[in-house]
Protein backbone atom coordinates (compact mmCIF):
# COMPACT_ATOMS: atom_id res chain seq x y z
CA UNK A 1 12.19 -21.45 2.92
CA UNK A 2 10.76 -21.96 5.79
CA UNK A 3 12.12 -21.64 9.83
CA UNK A 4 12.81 -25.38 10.44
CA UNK A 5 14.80 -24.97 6.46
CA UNK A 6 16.49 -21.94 7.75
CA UNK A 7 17.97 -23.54 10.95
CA UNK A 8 19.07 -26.89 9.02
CA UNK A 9 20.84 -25.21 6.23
CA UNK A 10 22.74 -23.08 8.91
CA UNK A 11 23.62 -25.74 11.27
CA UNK A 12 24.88 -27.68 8.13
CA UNK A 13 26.83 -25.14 7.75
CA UNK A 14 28.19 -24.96 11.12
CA UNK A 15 26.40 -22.05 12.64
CA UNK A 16 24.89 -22.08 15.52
CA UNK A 17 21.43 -19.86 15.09
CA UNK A 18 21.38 -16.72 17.33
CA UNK A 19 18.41 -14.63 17.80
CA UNK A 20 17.49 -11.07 20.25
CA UNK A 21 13.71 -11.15 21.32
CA UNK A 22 11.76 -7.72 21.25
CA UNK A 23 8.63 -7.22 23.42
CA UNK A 24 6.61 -4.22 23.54
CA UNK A 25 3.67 -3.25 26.03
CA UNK A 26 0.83 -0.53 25.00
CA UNK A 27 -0.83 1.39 27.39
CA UNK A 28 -3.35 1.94 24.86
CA UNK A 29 -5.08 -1.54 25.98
CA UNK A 30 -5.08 -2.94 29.42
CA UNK A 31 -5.41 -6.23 28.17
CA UNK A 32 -2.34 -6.68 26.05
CA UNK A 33 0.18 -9.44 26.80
CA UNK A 34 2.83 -7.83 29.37
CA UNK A 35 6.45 -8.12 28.75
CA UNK A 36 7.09 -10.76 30.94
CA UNK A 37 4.38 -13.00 29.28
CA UNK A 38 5.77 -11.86 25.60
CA UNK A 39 9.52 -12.94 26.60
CA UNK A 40 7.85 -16.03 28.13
CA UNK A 41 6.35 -16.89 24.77
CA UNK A 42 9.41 -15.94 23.23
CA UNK A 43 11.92 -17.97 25.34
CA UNK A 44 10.17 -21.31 25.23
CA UNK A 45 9.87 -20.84 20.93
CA UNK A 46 13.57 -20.26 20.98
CA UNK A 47 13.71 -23.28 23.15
CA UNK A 48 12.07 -25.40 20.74
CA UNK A 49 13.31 -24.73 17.36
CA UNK A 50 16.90 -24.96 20.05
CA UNK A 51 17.68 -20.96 18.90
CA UNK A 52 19.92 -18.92 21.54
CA UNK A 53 19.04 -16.06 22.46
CA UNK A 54 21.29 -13.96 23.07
CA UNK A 55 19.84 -10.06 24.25
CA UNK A 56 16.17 -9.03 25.22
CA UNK A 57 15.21 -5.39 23.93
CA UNK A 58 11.73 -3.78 25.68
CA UNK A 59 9.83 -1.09 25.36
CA UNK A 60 7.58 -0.18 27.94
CA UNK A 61 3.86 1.87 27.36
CA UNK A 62 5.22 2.89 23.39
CA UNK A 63 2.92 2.87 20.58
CA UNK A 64 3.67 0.73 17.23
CA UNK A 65 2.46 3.32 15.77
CA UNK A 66 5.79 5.44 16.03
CA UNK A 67 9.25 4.54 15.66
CA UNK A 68 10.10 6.84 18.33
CA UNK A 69 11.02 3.64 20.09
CA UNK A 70 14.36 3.44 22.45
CA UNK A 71 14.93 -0.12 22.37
CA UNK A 72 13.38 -0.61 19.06
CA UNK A 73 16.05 1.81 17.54
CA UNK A 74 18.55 0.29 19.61
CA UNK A 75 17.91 -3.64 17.99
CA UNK A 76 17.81 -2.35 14.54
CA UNK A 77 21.02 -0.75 15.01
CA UNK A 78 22.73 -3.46 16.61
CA UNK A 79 21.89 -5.27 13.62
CA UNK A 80 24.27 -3.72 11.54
CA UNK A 81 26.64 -6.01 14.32
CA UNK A 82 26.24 -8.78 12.70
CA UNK A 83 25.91 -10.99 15.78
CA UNK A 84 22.62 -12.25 15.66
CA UNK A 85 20.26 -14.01 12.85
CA UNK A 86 17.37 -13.54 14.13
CA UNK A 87 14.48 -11.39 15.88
CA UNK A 88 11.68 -13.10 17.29
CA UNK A 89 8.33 -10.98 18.61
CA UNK A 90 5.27 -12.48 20.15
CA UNK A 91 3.44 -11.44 17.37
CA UNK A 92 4.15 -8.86 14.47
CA UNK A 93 2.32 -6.40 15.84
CA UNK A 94 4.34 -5.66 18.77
CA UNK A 95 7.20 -5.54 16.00
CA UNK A 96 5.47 -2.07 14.46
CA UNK A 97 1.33 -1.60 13.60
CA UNK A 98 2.60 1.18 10.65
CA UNK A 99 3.28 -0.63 7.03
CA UNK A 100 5.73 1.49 5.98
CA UNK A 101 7.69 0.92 8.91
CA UNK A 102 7.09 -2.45 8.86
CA UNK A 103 8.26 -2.82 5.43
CA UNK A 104 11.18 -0.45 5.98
CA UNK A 105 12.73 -1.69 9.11
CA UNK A 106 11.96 -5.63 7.74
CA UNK A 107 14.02 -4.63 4.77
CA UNK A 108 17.12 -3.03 6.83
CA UNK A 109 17.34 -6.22 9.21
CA UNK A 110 16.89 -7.92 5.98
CA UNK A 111 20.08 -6.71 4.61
CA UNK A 112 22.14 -6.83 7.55
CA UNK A 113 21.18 -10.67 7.37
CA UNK A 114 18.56 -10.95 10.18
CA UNK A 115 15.15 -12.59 9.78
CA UNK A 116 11.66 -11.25 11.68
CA UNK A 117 10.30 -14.10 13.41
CA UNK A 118 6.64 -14.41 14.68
CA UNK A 119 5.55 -16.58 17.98
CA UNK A 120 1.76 -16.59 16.71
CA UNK A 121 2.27 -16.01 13.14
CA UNK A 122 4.41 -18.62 11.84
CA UNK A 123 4.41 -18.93 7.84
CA UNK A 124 7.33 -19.23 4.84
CA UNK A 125 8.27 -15.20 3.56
CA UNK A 126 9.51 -16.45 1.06
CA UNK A 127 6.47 -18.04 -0.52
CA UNK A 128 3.28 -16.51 -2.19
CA UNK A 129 0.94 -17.63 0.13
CA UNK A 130 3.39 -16.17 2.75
CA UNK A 131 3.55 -12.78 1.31
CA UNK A 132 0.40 -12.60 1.01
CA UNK A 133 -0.35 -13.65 4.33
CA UNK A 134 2.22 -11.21 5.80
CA UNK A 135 0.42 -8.38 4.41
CA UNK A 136 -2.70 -8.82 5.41
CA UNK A 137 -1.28 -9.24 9.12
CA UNK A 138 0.31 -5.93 8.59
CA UNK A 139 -2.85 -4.42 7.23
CA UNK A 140 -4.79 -5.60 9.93
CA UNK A 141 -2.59 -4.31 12.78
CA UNK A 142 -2.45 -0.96 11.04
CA UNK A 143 -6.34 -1.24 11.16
CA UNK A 144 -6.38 -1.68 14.80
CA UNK A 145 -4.33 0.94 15.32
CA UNK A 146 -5.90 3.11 13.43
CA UNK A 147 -9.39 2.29 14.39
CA UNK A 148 -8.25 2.46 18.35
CA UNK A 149 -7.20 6.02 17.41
CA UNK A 150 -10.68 6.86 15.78
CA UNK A 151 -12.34 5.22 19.08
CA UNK A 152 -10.46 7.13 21.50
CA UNK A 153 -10.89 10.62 19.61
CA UNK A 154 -15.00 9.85 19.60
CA UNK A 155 -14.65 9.50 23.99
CA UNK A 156 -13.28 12.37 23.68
CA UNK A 157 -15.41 14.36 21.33
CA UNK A 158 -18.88 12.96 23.92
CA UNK A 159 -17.14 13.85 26.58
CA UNK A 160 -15.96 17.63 24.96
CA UNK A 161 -20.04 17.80 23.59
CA UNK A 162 -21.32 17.49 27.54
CA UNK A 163 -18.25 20.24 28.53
CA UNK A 164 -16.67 17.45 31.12
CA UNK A 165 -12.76 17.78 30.96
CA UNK A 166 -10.47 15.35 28.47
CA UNK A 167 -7.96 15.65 30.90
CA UNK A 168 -4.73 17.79 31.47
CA UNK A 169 -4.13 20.86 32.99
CA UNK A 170 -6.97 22.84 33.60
CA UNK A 171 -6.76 26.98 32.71
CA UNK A 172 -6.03 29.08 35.93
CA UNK A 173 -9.70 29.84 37.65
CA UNK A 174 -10.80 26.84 37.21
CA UNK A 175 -10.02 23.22 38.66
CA UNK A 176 -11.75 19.51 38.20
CA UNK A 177 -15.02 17.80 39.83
CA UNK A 178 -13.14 14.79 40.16
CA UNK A 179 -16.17 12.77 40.00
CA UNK A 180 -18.46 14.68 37.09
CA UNK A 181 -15.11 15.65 35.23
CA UNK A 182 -16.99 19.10 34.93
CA UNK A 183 -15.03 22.45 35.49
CA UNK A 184 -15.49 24.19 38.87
CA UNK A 185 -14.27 27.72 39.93
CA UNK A 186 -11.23 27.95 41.93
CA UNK A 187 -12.19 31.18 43.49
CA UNK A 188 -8.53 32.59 44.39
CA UNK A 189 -7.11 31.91 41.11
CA UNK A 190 -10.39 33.47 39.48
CA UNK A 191 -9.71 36.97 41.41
CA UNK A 192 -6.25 36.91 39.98
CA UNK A 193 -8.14 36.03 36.29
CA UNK A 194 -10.64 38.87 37.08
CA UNK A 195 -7.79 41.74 37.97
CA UNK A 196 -5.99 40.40 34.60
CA UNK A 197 -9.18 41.69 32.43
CA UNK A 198 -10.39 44.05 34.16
CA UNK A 199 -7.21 45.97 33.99
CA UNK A 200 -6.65 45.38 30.31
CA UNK A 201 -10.13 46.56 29.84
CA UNK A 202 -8.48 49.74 31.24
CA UNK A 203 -5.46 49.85 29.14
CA UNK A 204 -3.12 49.00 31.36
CA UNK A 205 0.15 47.82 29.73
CA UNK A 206 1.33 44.06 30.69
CA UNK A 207 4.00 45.26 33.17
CA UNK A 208 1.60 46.86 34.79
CA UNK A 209 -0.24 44.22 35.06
CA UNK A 210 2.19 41.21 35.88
CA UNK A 211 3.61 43.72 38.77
CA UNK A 212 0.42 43.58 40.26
CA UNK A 213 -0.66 40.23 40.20
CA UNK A 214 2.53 39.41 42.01
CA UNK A 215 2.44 41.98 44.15
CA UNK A 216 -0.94 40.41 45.44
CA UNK A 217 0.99 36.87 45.66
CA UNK A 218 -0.37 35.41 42.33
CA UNK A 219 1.38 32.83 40.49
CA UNK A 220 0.37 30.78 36.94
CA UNK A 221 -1.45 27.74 37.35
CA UNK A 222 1.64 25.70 37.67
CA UNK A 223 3.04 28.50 40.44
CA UNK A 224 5.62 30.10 38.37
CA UNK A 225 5.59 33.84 37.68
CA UNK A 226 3.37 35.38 34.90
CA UNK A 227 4.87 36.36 31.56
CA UNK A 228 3.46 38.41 28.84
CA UNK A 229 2.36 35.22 26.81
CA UNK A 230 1.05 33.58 29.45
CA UNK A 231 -1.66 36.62 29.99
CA UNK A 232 -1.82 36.64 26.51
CA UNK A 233 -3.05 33.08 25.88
CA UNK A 234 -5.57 33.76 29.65
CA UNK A 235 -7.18 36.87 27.48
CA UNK A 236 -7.67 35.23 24.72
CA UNK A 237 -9.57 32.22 26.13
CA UNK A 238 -12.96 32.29 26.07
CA UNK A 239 -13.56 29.55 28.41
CA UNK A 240 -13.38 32.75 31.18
CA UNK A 241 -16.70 34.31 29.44
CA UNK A 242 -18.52 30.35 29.96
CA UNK A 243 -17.85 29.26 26.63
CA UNK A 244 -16.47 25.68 26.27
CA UNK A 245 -14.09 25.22 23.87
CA UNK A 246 -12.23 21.99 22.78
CA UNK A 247 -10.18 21.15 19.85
CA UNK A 248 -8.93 24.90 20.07
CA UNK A 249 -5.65 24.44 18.70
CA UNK A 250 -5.15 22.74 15.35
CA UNK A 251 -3.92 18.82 15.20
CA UNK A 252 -0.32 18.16 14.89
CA UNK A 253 0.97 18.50 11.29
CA UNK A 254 0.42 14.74 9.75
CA UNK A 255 3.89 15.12 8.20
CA UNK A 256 6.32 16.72 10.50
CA UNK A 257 4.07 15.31 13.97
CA UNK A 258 4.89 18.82 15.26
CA UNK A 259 2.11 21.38 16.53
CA UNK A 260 1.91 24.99 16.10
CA UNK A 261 -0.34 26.33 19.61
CA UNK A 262 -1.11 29.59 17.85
CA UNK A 263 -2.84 27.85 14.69
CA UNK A 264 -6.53 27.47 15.58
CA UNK A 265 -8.31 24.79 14.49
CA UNK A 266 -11.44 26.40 12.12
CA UNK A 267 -13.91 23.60 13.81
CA UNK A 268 -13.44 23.16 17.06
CA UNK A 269 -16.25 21.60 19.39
CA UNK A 270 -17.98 25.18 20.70
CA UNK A 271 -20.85 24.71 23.98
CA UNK A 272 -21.78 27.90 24.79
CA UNK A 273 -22.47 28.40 28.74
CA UNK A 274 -21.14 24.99 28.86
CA UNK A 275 -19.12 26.24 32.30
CA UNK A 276 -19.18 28.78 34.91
CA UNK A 277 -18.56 31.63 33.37
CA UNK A 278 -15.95 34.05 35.69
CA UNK A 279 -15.66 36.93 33.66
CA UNK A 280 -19.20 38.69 31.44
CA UNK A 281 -19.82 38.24 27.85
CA UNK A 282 -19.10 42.01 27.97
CA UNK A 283 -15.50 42.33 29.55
CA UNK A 284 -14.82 39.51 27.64
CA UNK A 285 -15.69 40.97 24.16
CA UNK A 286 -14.16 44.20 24.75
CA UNK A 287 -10.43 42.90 25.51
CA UNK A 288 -10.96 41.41 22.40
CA UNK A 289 -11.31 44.75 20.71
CA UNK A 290 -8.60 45.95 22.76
CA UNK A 291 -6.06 43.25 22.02
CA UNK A 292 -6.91 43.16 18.36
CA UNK A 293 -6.22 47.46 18.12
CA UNK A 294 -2.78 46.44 19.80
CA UNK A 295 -2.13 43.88 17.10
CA UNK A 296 -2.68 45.77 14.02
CA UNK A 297 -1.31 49.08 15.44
CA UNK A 298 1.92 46.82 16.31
CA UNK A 299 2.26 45.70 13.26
CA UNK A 300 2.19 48.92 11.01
CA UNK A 301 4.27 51.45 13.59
CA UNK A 302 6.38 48.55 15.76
CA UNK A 303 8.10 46.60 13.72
CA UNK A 304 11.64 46.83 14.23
CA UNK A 305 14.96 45.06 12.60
CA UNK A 306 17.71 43.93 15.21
CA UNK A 307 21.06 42.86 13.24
CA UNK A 308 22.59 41.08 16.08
CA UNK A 309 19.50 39.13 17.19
CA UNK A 310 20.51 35.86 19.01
CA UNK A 311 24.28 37.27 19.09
CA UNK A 312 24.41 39.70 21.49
CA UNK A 313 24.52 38.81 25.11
CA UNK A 314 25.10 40.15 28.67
CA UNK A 315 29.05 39.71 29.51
CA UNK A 316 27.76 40.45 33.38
CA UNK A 317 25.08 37.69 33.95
CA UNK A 318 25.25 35.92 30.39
CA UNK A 319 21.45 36.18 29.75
CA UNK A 320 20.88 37.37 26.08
CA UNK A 321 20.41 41.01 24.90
CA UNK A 322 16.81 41.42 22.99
CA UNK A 323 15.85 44.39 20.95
CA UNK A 324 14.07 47.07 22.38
CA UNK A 325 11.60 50.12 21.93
CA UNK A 326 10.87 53.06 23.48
CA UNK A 327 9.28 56.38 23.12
CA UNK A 328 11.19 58.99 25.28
CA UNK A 329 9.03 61.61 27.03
CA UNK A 330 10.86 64.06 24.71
CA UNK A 331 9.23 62.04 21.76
CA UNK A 332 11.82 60.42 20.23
CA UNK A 333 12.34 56.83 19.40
CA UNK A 334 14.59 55.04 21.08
CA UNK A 335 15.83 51.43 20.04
CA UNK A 336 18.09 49.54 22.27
CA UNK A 337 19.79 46.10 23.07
CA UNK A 338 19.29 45.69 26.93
CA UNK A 339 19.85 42.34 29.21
CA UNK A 340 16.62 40.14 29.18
CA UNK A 341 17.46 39.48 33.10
CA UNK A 342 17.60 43.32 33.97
CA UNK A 343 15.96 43.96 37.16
CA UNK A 344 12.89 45.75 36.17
CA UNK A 345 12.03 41.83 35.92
CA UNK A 346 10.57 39.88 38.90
CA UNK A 347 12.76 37.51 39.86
CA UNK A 348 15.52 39.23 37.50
CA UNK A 349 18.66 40.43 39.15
CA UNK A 350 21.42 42.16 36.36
CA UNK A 351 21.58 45.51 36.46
CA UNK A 352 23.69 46.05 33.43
CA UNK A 353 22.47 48.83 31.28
CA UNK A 354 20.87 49.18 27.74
CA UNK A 355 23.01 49.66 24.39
CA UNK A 356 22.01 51.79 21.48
CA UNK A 357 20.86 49.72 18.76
CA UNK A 358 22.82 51.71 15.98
CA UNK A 359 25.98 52.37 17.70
CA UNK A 360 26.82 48.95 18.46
CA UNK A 361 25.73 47.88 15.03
CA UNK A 362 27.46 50.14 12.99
CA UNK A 363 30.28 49.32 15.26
CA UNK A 364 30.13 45.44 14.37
CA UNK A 365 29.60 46.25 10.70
CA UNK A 366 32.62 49.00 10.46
CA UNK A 367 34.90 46.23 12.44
CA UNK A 368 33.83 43.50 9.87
CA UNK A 369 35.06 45.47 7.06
CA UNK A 370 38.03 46.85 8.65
CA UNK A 371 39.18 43.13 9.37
CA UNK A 372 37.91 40.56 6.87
CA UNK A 373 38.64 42.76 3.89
CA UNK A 374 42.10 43.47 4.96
CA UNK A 375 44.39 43.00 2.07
CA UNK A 376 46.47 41.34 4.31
CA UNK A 377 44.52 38.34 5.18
CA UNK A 378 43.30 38.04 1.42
CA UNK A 379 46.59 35.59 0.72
CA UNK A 380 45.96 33.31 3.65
CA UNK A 381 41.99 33.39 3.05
CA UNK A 382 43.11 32.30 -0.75
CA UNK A 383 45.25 29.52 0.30
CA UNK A 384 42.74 28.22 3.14
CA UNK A 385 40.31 27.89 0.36
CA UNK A 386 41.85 26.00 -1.67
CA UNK A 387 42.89 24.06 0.67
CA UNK A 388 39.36 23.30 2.11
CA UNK A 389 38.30 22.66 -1.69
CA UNK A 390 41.15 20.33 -2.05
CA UNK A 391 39.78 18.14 1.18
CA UNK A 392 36.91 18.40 -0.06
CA UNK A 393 37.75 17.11 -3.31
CA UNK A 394 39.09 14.45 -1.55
CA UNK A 395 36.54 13.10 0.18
CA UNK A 396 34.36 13.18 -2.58
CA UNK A 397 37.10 10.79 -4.65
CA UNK A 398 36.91 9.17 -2.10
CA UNK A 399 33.41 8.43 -1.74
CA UNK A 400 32.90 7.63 -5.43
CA UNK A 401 35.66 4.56 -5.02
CA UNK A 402 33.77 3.15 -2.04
CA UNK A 403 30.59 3.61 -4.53
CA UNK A 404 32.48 1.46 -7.64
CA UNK A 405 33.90 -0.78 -5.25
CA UNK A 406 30.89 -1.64 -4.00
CA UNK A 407 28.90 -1.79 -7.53
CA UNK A 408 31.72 -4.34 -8.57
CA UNK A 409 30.78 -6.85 -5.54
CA UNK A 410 27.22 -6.34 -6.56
CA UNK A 411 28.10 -6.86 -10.80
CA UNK A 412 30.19 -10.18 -9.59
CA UNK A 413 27.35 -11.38 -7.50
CA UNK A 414 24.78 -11.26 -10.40
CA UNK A 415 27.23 -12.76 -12.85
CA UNK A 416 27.37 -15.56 -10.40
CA UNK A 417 23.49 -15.92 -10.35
CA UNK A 418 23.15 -15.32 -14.23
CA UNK A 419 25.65 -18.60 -14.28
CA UNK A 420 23.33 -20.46 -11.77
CA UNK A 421 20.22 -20.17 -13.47
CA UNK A 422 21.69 -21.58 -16.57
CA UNK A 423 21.27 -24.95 -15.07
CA UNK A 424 18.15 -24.40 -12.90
CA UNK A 425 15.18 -21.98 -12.45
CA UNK A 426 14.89 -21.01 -9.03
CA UNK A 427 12.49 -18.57 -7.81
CA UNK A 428 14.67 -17.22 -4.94
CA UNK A 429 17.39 -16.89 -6.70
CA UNK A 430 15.83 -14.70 -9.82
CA UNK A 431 13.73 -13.01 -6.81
CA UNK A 432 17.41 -11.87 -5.07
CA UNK A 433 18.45 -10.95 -8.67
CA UNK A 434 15.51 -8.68 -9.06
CA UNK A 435 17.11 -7.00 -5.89
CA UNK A 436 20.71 -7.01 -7.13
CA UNK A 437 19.75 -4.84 -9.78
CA UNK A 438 17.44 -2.05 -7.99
CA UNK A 439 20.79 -2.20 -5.21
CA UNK A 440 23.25 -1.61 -8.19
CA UNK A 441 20.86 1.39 -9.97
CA UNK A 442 21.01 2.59 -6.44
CA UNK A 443 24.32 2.87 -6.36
CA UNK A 444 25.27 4.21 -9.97
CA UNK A 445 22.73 6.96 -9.64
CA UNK A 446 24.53 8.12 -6.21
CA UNK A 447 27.79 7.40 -8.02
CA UNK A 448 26.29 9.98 -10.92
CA UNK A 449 24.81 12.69 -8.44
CA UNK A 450 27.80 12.95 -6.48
CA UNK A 451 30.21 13.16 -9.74
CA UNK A 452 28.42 15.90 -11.35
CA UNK A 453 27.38 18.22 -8.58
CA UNK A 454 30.63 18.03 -6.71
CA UNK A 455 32.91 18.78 -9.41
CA UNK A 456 34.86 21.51 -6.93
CA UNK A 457 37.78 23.27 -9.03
CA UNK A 458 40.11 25.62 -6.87
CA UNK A 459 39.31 29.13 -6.61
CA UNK A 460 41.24 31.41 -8.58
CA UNK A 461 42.59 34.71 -7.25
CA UNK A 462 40.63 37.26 -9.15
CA UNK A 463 37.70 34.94 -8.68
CA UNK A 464 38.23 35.24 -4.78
CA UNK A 465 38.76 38.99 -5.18
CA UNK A 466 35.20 39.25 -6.74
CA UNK A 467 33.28 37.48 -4.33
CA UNK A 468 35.35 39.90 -1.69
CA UNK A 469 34.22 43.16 -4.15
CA UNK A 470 30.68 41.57 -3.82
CA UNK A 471 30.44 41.21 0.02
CA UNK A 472 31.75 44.62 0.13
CA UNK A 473 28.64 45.87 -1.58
CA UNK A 474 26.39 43.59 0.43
CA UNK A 475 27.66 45.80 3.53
CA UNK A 476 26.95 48.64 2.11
CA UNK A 477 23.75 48.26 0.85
CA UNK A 478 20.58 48.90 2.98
CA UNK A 479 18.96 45.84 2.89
CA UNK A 480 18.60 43.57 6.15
CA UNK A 481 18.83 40.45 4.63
CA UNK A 482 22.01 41.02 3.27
CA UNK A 483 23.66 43.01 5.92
CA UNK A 484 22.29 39.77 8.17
CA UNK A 485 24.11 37.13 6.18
CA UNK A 486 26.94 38.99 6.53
CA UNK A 487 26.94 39.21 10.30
CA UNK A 488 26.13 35.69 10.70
CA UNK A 489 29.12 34.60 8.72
CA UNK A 490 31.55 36.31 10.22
CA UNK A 491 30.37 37.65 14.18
CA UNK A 492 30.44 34.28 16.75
CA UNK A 493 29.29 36.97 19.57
CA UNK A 494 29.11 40.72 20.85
CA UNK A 495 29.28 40.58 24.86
CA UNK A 496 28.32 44.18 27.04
CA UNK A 497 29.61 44.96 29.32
CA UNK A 498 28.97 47.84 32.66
CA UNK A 499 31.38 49.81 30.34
CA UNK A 500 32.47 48.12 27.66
CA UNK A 501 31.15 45.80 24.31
CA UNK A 502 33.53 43.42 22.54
CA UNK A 503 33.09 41.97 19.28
CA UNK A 504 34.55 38.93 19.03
CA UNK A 505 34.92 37.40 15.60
CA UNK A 506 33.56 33.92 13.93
CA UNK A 507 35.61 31.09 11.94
CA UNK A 508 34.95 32.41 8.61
CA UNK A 509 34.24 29.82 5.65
CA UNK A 510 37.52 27.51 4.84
CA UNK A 511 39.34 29.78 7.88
CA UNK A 512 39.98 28.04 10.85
CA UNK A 513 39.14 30.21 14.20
CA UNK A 514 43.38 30.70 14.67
CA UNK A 515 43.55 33.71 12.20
CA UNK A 516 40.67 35.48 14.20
CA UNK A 517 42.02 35.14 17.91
CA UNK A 518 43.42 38.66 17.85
CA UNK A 519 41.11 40.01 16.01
CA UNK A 520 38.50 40.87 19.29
CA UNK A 521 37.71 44.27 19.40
CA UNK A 522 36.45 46.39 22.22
CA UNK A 523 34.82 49.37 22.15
CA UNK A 524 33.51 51.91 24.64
CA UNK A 525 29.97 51.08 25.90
CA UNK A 526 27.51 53.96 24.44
CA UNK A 527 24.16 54.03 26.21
């Protein structure tokens, strides 16, 4: 059926046909249609065909090629409203340029009951030739897309082959021709770059290091204060030795669109002496050397466990406590908690002390014990159980009648088209049958998954005592892992204090936070 069909079979029926326009600009081509021109086109088709329009939704320099669209998100879920029929676009493209969007987001206005509408591309959906016509506009904006992409990674790759910048920040010592796009020395910030290796070269430790630099005034790129990583990722770069280097880092994962910094690409575009080189060949291989001894030797001899890890904070400045470790001058090994805004920190200003590492976590794990395997909270953890099982059982009856109820509409609706099509053959109507039954499978399968793997009986009290019996010997046993899971249940926070650490207890599983609120413990502070 086609538009003018559409709007005659609903104004028969005495509805007036609303519609929201959607416009999108790119800044991916400078001569795309601006929004104003799109809603133009947009208005005077509604106009026309006498459609109302009732909201505009924009989007402003976003690619079709992501969802990650404000206003895009916000029509499709204003759909669910009910309030309008349809959308109308300038053309599809500005609608999405990805065919599984397309397809997906076409089918979700599709079952709320609104129709895509194209200024430019104007054909019957519901037809072969349609169809068939809709995909291959789909196809080709996903082309375009994709073959813009391809164009503007080969700029990029020239202009990476002749060492000119591809834009962004440029790495501290260096700064922009603005007209060749090649990198130039900045000679202040390459002194600071210089000092950085040179004393590394020497073995000096990185709080040696960032002490001095800001000592002599130094400050990152961006003017903030240096921080172990960020001399970490300046060593590393060979850009500093003349090497240019682009396409470093590895592409974002195609999946998850997410990027990892420290996973190196294994082809990147190398042009050796492709820029002024502030560091030699020399100093630069030898931090290597230096950095890579530090690595490995780190990782056999360093490698500590911290059970309270993202738990433990300062009760004086509230900055977190991070593990720590030391080597006295009397030779032993000391591992502590301390505040990660102590002062020793430029820019840093708590002076709250250190903890012992195994004090305050045998402390934590002797006050879980003492407390959450009291045998007198075992009757009111039994009874909270069940009683959490019992809600939850609940729910879940209560989700499988929404399921049945809704399978039943669907099972009278094809009964009613079965009926139909004993008198005629109609193409639509054995086409919205077709979908009937995938909807209804849908449905039974979810009905099915959620009967048989949330089939919740209460807990029984020498049940409960067992898994109790079993978390006792995960306590008591050696192993991190376990001894983690544990803490994690059951700890919400340790704060330290000047003289003091109190362990403050979480909402256990099925018990609500009320039975814990006397149960914070504080304990002497123990450097």
């Amino acid at each position: 059926m086609n538009l003018t069909e559409t709007l005659k079979m609903l104004r028969n029926r005495g509805i007036e046909p609303t519609a929201v326009s959607y416009a999108r600009f790119s800044s991916d081509n400078q001569r795309e249609e601006s929004i104003e021109a799109q809603q133009r086109a947009i208005n005077e088709f509604a106009q026309a065909y006498n459609i109302d329009i009732i909201h505009e939704y924009a989007d402003r320099a976003k690619s079709a090629t992501s969802d990650a669209r404000e206003e895009f998100q916000k029509m499709i879920e204003d759909s669910n409203k009910h309030e309008f029929r349809f959308v109308i676009v300038h053309k599809l493209d500005r609608f999405s340029r990805n065919r599984a969007d397309m397809i997906g987001y076409r089918i979700k206005l599709r079952n709320n009951g609104v129709q895509l509408i194209s200024v430019i591309e104007q054909y019957d959906p519901e037809s072969p030739e349609g169809a068939l016509m809709e995909g291959m506009i789909e196809a080709m904006s996903e082309f375009y897309s994709r073959n813009l992409s391809r164009e503007v990674k080969k700029g990029l790759k020239e202009n990476a082959l002749r060492a000119k910048s591809n834009g962004g920040i440029p790495p501290l010592g260096y700064d922009i021709d603005p007209e060749t796009k090649k990198y130039v020395i900045n000679k202040e910030e390459a002194a600071a770059v210089r000092l950085i290796f040179e004393m590394t070269q020497n073995h000096y430790p990185y709080q040696e290091i960032i002490d001095r630099l800001h000592a002599n005034g130094y400050r990152t790129k961006i003017g903030n204060y240096f921080q172990r990583n960020s001399l970490y990722e300046i060593l590393r770069n060979p850009r500093y030795a003349g090497t240019y280097v682009y396409f470093r880092v590895a592409s974002a994962d195609y999946i998850t669109k997410t990027r990892n910094n420290h996973l190196y690409n294994p082809e990147p575009i190398i042009v050796p002496n492709g820029i002024p080189a502030i560091i030699t060949q020399k100093l630069f291989d030898n931090v290597q050397k230096i950095l890579d001894n530090r690595k490995n030797k780190h990782a056999k001899t360093y490698k500590e466990n911290y059970l309270l890890s993202g738990l433990i904070r300062c009760g004086e400045c509230g900055s977190a406590y991070a593990g720590n470790r030391t080597v006295l001058r009397s030779g032993k090994l000391n591992i502590t908690y301390r505040c990660d805004s102590r002062k020793n920190k430029v820019g840093r200003t708590c002076d709250n002390g250190a903890i012992n590492r195994d004090y305050i976590e045998g402390s934590v794990i002797e006050y879980i014990q003492s407390i959450i395997f009291h045998k007198d909270l075992f009757p009111s953890l039994l009874a909270r159980y069940n009683t959490a099982l019992a809600a939850a059982n609940a729910t879940v009856t209560q989700q499988i009648r929404d399921l049945s109820t809704r399978i039943a509409g669907i099972e009278k609706a094809i009964n009613n088209i079965l009926l139909a099509l004993e008198n005629c053959t109609s193409h639509a109507l054995i086409s919205h049958l077709t979908e009937l039954e995938k909807q209804k499978n849908t449905l039974e399968q979810r009905r099915r998954e959620i009967t048989e793997q949330n089939a919740i009986t209460p807990i029984s009290e020498s049940h409960l005592k067992s898994l109790i019996d079993k978390a006792k010997a995960l306590m008591k046993q050696d192993g991190f892992p376990s001894r983690r899971r544990i803490v994690e249940t059951f700890i919400e926070k340790v704060l330290v204090f000047k003289n003091r650490a109190e362990i403050i207890l979480n909402a256990a599983p099925f018990v609500t936070k009320g039975d814990y609120t006397k149960y914070h413990k504080i304990i002497p502070k123990k450097a």
